[in-house]
N, C-alpha and C. Protein backbone atom coordinates (compact mmCIF):
# COMPACT_ATOMS: atom_id res chain seq x y z
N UNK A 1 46.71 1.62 21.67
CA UNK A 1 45.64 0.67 21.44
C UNK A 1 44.27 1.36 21.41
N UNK A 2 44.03 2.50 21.93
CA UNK A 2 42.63 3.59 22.22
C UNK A 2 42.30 3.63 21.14
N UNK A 3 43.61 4.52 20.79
CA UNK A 3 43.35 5.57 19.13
C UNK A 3 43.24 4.12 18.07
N UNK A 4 43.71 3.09 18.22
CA UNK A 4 43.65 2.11 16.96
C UNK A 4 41.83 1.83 17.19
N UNK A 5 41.44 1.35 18.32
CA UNK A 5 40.00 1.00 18.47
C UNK A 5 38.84 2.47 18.45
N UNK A 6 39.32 3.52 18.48
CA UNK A 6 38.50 4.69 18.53
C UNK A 6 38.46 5.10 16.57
N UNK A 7 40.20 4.77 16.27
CA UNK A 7 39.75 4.68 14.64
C UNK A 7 38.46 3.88 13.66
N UNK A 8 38.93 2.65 14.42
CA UNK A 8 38.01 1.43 14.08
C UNK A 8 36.46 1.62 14.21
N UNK A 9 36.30 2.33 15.02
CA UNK A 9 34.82 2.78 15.38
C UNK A 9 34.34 3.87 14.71
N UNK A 10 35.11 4.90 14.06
CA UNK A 10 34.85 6.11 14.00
C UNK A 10 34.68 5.22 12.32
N UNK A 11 35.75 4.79 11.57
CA UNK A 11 35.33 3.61 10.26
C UNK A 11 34.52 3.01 10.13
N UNK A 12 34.29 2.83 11.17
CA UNK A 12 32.19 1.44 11.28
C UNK A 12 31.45 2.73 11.06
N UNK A 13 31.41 3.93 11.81
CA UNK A 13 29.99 4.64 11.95
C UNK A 13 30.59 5.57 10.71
N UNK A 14 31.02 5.77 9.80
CA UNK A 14 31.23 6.27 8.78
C UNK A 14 30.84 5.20 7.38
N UNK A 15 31.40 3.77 7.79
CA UNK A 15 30.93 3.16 6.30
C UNK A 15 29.56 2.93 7.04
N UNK A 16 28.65 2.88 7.97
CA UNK A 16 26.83 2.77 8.13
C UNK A 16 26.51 3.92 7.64
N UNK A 17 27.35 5.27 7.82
CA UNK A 17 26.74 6.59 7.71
C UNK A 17 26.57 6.22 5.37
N UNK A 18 27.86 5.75 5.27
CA UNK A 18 27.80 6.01 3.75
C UNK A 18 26.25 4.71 3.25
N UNK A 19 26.26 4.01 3.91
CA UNK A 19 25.59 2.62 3.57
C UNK A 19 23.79 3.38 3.46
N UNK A 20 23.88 4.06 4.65
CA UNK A 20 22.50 4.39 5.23
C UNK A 20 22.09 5.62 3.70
N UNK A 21 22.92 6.58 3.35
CA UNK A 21 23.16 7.11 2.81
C UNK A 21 22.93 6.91 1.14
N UNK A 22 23.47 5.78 0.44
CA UNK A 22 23.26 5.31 -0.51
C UNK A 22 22.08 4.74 -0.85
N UNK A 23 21.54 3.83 0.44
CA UNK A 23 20.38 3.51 0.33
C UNK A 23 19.15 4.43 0.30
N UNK A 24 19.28 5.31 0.85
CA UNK A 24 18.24 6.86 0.82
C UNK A 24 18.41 7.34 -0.90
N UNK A 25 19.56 7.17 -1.41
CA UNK A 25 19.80 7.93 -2.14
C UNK A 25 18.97 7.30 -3.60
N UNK A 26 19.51 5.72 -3.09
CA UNK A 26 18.91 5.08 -4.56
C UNK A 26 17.32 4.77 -4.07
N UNK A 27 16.41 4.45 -3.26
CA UNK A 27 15.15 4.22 -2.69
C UNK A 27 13.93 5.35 -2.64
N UNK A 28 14.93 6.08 -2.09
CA UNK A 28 13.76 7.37 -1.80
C UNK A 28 12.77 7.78 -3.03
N UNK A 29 13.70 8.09 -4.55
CA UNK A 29 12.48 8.21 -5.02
C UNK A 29 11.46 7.30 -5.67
N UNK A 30 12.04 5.98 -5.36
CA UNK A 30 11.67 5.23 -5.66
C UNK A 30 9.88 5.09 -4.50
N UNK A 31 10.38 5.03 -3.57
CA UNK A 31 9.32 5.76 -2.23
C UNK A 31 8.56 6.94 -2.32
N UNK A 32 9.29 7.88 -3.07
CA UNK A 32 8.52 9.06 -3.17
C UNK A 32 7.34 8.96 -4.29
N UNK A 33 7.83 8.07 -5.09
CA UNK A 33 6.82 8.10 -6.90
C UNK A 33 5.53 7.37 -5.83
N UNK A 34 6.01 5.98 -5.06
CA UNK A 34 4.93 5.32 -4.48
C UNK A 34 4.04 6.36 -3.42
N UNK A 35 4.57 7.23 -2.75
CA UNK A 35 4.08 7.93 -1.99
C UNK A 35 2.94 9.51 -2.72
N UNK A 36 3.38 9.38 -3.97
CA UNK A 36 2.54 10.14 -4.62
C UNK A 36 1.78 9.92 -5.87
N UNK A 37 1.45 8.57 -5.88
CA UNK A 37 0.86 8.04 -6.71
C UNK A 37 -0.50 7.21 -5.56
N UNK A 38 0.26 7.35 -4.07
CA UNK A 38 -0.91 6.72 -3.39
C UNK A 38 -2.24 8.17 -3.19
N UNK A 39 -0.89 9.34 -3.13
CA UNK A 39 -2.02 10.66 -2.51
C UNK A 39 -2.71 11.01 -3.92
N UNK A 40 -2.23 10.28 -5.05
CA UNK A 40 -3.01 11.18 -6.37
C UNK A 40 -4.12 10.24 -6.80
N UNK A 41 -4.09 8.96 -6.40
CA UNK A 41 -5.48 8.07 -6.01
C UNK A 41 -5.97 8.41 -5.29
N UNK A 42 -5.81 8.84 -3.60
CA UNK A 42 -6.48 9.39 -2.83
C UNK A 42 -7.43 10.80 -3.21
N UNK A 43 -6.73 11.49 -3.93
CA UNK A 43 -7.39 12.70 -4.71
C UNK A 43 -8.36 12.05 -5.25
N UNK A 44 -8.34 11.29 -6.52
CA UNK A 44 -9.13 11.24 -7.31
C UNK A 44 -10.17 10.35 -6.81
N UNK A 45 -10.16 9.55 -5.97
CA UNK A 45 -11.00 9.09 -4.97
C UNK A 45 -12.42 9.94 -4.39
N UNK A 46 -11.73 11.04 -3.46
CA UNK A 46 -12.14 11.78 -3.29
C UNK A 46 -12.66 13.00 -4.36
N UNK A 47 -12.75 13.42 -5.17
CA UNK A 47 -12.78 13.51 -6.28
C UNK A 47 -14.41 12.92 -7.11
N UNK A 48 -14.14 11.99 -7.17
CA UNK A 48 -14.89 11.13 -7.67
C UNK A 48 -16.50 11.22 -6.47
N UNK A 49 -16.16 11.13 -5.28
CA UNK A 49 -17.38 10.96 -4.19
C UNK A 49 -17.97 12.01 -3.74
N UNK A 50 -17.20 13.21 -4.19
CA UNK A 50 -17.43 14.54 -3.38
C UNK A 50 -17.55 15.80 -4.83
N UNK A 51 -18.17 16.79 -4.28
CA UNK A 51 -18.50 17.81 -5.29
C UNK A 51 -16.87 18.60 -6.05
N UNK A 52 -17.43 19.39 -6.84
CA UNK A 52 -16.29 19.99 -7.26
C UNK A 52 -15.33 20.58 -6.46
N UNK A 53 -16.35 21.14 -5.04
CA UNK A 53 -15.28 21.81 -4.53
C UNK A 53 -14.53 21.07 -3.39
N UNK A 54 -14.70 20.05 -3.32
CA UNK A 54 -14.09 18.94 -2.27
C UNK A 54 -13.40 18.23 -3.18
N UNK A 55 -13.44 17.89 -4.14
CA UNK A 55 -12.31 17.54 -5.22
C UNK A 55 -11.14 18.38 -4.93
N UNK A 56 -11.20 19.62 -5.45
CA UNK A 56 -10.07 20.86 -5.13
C UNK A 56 -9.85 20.83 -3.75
N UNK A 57 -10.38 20.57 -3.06
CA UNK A 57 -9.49 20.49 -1.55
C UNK A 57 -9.11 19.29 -1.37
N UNK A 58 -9.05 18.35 -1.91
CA UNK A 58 -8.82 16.98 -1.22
C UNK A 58 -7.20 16.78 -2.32
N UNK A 59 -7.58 17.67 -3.52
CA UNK A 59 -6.15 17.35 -4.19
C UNK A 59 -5.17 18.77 -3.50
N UNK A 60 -5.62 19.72 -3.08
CA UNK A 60 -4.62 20.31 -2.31
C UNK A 60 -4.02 19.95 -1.07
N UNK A 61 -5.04 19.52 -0.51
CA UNK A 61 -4.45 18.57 0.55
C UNK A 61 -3.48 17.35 0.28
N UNK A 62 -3.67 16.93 -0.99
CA UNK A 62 -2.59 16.20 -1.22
C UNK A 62 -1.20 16.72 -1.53
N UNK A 63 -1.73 18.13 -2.14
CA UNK A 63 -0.01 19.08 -2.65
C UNK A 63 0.01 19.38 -1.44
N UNK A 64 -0.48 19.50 -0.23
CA UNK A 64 0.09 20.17 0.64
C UNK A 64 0.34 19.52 1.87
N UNK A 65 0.32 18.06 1.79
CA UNK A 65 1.34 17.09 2.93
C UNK A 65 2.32 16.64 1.65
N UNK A 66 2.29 16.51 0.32
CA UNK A 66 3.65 16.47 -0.16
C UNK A 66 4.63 17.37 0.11
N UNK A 67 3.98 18.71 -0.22
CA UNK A 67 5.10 19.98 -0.30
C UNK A 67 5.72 19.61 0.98
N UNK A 68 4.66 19.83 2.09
CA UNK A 68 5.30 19.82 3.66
C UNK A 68 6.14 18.95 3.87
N UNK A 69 6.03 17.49 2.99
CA UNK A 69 7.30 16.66 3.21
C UNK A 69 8.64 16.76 2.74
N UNK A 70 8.83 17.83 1.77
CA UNK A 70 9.49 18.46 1.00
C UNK A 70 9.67 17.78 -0.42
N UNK A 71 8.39 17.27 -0.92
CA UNK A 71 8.88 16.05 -2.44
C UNK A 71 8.11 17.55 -2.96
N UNK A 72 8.89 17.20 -4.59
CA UNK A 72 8.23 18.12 -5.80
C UNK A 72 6.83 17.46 -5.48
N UNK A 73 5.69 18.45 -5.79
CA UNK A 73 4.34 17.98 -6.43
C UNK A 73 4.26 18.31 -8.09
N UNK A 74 5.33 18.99 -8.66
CA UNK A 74 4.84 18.78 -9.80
C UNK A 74 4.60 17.53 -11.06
N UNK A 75 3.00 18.06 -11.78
CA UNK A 75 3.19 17.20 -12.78
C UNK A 75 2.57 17.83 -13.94
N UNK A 76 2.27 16.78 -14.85
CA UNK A 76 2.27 17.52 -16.14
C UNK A 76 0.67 18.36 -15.99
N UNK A 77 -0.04 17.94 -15.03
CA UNK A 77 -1.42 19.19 -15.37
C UNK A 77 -1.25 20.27 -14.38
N UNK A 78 -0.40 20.56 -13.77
CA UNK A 78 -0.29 21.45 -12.44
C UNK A 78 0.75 22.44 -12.99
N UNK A 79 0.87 22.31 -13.90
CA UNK A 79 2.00 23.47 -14.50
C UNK A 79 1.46 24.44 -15.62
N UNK A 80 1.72 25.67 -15.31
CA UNK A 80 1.29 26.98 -16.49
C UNK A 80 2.36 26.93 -17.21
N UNK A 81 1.87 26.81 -18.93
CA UNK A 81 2.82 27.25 -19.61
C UNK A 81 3.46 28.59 -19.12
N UNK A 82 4.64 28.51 -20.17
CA UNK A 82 5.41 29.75 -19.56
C UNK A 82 7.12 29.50 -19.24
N UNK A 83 7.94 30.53 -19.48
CA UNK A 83 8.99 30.49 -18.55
C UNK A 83 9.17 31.01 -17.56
N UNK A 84 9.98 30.48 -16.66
CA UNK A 84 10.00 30.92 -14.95
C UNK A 84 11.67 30.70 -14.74
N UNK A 85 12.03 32.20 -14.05
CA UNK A 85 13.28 31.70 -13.60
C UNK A 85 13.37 31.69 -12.22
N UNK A 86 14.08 30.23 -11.41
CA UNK A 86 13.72 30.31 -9.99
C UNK A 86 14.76 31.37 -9.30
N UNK A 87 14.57 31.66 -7.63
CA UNK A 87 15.36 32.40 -7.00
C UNK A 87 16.94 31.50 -7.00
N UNK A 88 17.74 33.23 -7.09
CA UNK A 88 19.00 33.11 -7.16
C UNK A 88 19.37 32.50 -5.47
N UNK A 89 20.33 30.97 -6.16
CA UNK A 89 20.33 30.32 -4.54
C UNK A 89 22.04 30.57 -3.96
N UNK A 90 22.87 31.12 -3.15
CA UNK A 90 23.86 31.38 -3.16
C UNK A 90 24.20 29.76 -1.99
N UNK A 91 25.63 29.21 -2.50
CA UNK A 91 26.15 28.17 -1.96
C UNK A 91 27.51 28.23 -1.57
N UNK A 92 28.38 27.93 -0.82
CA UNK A 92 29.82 27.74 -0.42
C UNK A 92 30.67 27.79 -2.11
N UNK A 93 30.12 27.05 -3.04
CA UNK A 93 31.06 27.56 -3.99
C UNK A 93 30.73 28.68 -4.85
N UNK A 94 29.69 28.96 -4.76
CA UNK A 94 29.12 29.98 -5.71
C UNK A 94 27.42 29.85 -6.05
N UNK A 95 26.88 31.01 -6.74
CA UNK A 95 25.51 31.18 -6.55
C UNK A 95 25.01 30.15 -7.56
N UNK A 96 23.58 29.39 -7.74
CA UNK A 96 23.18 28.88 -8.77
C UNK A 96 21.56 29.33 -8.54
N UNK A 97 21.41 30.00 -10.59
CA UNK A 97 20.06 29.84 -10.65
C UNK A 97 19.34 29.18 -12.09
N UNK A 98 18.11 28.49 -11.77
CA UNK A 98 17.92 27.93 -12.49
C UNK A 98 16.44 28.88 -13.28
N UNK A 99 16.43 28.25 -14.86
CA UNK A 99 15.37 28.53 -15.77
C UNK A 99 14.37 27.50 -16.42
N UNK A 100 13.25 27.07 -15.80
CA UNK A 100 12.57 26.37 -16.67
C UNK A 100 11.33 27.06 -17.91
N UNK A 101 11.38 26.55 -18.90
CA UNK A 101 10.33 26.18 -19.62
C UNK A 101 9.42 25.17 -19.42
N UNK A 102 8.08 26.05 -19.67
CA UNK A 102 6.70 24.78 -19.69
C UNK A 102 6.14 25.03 -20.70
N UNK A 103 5.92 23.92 -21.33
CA UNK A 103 4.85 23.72 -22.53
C UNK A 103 3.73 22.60 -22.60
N UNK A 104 2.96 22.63 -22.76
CA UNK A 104 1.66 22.08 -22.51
C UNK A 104 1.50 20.97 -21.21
N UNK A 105 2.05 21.90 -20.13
CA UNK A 105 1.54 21.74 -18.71
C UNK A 105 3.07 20.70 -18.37
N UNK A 106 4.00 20.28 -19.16
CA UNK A 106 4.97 20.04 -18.52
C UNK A 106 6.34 20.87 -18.85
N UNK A 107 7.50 20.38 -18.13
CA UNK A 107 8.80 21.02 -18.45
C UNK A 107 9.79 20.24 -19.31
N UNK A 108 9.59 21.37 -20.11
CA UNK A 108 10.18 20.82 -21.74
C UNK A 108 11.69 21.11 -21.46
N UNK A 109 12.21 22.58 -21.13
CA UNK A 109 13.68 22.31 -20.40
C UNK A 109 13.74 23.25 -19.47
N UNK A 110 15.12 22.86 -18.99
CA UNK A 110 15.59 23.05 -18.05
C UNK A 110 16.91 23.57 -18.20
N UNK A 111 17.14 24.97 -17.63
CA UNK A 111 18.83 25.45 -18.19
C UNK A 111 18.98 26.34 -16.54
N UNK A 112 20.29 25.71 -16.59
CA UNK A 112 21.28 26.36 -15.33
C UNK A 112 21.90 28.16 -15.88
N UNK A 113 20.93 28.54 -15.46
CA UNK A 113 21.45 30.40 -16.20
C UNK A 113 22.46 30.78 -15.17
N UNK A 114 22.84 30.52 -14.09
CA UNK A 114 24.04 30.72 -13.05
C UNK A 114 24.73 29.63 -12.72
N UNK A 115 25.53 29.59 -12.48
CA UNK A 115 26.61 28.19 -11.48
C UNK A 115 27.93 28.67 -11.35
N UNK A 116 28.19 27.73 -10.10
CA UNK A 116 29.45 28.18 -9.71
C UNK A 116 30.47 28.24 -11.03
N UNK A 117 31.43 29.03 -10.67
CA UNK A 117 32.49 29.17 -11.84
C UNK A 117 33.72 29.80 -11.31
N UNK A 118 33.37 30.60 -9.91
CA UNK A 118 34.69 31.31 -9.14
C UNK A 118 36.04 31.00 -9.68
N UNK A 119 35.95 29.20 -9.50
CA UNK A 119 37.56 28.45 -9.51
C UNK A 119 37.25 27.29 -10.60
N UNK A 120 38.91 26.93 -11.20
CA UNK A 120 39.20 25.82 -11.87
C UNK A 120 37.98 24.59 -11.21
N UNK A 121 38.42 24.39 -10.08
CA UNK A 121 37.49 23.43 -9.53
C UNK A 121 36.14 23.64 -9.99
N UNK A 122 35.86 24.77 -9.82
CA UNK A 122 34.10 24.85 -9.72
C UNK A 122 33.31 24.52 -11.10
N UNK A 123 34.35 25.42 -11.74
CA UNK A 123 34.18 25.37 -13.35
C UNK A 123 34.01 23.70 -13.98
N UNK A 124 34.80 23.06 -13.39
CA UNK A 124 35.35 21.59 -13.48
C UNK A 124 34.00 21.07 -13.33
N UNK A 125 33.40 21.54 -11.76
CA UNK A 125 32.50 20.13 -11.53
C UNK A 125 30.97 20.53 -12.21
N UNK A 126 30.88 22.09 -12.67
CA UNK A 126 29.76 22.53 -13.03
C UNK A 126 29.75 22.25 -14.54
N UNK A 127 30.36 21.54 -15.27
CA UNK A 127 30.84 21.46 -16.27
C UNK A 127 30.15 20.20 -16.49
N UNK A 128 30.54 19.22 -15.67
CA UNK A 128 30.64 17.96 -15.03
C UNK A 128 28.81 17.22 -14.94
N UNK A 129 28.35 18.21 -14.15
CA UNK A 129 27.25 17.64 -13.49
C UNK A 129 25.87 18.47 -13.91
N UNK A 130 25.68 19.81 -14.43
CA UNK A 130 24.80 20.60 -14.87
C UNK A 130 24.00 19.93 -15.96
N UNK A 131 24.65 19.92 -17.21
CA UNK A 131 23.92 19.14 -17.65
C UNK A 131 23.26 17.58 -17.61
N UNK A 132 24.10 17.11 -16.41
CA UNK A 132 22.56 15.74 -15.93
C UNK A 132 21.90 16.39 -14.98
N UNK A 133 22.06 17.53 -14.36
CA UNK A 133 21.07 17.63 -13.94
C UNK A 133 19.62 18.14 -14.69
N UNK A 134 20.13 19.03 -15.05
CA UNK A 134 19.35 19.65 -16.39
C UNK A 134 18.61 18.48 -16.68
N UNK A 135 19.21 17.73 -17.39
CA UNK A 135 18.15 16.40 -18.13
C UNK A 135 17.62 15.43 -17.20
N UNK A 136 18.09 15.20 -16.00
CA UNK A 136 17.13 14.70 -14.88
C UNK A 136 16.19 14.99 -14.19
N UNK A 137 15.67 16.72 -14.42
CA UNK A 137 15.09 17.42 -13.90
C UNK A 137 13.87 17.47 -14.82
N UNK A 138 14.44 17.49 -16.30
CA UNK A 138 13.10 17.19 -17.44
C UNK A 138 13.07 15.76 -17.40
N UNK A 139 13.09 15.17 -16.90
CA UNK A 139 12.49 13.86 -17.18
C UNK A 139 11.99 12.92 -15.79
N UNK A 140 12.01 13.89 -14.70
CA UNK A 140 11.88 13.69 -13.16
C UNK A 140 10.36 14.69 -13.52
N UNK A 141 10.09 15.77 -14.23
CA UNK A 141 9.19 16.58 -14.17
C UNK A 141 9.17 17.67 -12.59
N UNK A 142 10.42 17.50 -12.02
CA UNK A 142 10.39 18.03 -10.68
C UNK A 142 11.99 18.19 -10.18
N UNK A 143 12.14 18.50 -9.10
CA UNK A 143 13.37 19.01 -8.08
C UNK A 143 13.74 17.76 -7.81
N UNK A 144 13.08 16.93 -7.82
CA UNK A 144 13.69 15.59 -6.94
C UNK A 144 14.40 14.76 -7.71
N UNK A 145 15.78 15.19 -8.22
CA UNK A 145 16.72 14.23 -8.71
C UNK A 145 18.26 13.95 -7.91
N UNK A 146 18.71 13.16 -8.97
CA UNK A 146 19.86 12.50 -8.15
C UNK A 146 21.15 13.10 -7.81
N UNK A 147 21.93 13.17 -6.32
CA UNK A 147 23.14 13.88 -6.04
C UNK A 147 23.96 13.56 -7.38
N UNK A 148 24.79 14.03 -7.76
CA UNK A 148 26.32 13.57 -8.70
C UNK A 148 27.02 13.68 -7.36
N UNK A 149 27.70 12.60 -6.79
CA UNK A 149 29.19 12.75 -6.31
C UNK A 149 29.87 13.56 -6.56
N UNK A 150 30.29 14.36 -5.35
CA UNK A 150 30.92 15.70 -5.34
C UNK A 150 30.53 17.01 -5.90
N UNK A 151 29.45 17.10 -6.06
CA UNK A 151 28.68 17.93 -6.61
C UNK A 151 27.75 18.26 -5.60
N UNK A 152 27.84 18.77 -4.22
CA UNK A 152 26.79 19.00 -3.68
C UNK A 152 26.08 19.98 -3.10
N UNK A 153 27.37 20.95 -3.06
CA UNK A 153 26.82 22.41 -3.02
C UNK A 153 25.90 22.94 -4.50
N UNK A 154 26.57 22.14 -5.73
CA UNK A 154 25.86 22.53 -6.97
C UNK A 154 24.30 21.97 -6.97
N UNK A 155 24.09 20.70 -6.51
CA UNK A 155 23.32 19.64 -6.82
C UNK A 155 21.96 20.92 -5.58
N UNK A 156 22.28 20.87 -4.21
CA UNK A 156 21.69 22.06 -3.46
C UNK A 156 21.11 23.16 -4.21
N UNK A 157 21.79 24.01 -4.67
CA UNK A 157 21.47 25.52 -5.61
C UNK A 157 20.64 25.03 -6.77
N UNK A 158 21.18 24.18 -7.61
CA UNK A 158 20.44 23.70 -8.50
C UNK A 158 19.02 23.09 -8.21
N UNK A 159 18.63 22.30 -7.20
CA UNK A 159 17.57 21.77 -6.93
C UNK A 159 16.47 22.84 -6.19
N UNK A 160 17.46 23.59 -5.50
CA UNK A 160 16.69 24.92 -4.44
C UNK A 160 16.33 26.00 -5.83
N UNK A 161 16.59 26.34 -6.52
CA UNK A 161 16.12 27.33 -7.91
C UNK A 161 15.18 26.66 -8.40
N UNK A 162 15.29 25.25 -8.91
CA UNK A 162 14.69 24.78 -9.79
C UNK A 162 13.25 24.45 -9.78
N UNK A 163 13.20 23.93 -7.45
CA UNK A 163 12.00 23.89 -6.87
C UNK A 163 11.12 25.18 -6.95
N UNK A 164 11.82 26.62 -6.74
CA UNK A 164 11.30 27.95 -6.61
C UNK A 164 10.36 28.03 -8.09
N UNK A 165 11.31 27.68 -8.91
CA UNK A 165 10.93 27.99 -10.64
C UNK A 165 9.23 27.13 -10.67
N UNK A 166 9.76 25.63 -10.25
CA UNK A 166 8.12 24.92 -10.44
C UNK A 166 7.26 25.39 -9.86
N UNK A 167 7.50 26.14 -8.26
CA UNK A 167 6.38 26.55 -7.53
C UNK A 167 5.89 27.94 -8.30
N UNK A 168 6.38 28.39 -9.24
CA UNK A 168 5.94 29.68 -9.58
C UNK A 168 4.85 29.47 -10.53
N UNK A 169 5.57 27.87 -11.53
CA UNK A 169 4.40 27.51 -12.45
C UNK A 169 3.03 26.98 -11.50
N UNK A 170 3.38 25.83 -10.69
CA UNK A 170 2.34 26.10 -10.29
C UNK A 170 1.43 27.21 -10.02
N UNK A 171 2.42 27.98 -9.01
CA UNK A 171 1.34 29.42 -9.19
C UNK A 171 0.39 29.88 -9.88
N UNK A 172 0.93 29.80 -10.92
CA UNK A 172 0.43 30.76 -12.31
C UNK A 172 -0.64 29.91 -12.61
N UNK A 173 -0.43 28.45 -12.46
CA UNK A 173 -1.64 27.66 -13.26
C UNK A 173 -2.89 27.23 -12.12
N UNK A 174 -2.15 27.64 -11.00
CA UNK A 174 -3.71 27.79 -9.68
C UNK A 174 -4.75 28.73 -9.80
N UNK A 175 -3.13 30.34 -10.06
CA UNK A 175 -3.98 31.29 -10.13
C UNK A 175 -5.12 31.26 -11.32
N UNK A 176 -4.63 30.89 -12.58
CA UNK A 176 -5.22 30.75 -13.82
C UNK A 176 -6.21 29.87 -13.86
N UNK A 177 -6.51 29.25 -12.56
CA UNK A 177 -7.61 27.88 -12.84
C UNK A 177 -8.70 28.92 -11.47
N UNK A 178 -8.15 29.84 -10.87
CA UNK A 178 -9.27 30.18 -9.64
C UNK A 178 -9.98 31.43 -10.48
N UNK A 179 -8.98 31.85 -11.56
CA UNK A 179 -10.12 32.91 -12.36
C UNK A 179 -10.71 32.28 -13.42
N UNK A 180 -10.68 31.41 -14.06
CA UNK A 180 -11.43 30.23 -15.23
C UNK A 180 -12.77 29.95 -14.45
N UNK A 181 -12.43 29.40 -13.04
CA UNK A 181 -13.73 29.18 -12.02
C UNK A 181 -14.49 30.01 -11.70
N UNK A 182 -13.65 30.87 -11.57
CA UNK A 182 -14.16 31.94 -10.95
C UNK A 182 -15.62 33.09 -11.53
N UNK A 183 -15.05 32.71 -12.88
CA UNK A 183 -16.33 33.21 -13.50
C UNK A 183 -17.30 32.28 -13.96
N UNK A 184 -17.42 31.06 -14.12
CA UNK A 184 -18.23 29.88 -14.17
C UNK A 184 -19.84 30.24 -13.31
């Protein structure tokens, strides 16, 4: 009678774990767009009341309690043209790295240049799920897209490269905007 009621329990806190789970899954970015559409008013707010150079800090301060929360900050003016390939991310099934293209300040594509492939399986699910991610990633403009079921060591590597790749554009288009200023 233990093990029947210790099953029963261990089934409740597994279908809340999946419930709690789904709901994060479908909400969050739904939360996240709201959560960065409040800090990119707050920018331009600030922005608007304060000199040039309190503009530039008040919108880094906004990339930089996003980043810290871990959401993409990218968007289409924060990106250097260019291609960028992100760091090689190694996972339980195999390594994944990703390649974006930018063209006029957004990401035009997105290609998986590594993925798992070790096994039948891997091959199977990378087969499977790469290309939505790929196309969720250009049309998210960022890292923050959706798990595929059973795909999650891929969905990990893929999102961990892909974030490295945007932070590089950013890079390039900070660095490229502090020497534009710089000689002003």
């Amino acid at each position: 009678m233990r093990r029947r009621a210790t099953g029963i329990a261990i089934g409740l806190v597994a279908v809340c774990a999946i419930i709690v789970d789904m709901f994060m899954l479908f909400f969050k970015p739904s939360m996240d767009a709201t959560t960065a559409s409040d800090q990119s008013a707050e920018a331009q707010a600030g922005a608007s009341q304060s000199s040039s150079s309190g503009a530039a800090s008040a919108s880094d301060s906004a990339s930089d309690s996003a980043a810290a929360s871990g959401d993409s900050t990218a968007t289409s003016s924060g990106l250097a043209d260019g291609t960028y390939t992100g760091e090689l991310v190694s996972t339980n099934r195999g390594d994944v790295q990703v390649q974006i293209t930018v063209s006029a300040g957004t990401i035009s594509t997105v290609t998986a240049i590594t993925y798992p492939s070790e096994t039948q399986q891997s091959r199977s699910i990378s087969a499977r799920v790469i290309p939505t991610y790929e196309q969720e990633a250009v049309t998210a403009q960022s890292a923050d897209i959706k798990l595929v079921s059973g795909a999650t060591e891929t969905y990990t590597g893929f999102t961990g490269s892909l974030q490295d790749a945007i932070n590089q554009a950013e890079s390039r288009d900070m660095e490229s905007g502090v020497a534009e200023s710089g000689g002003s």
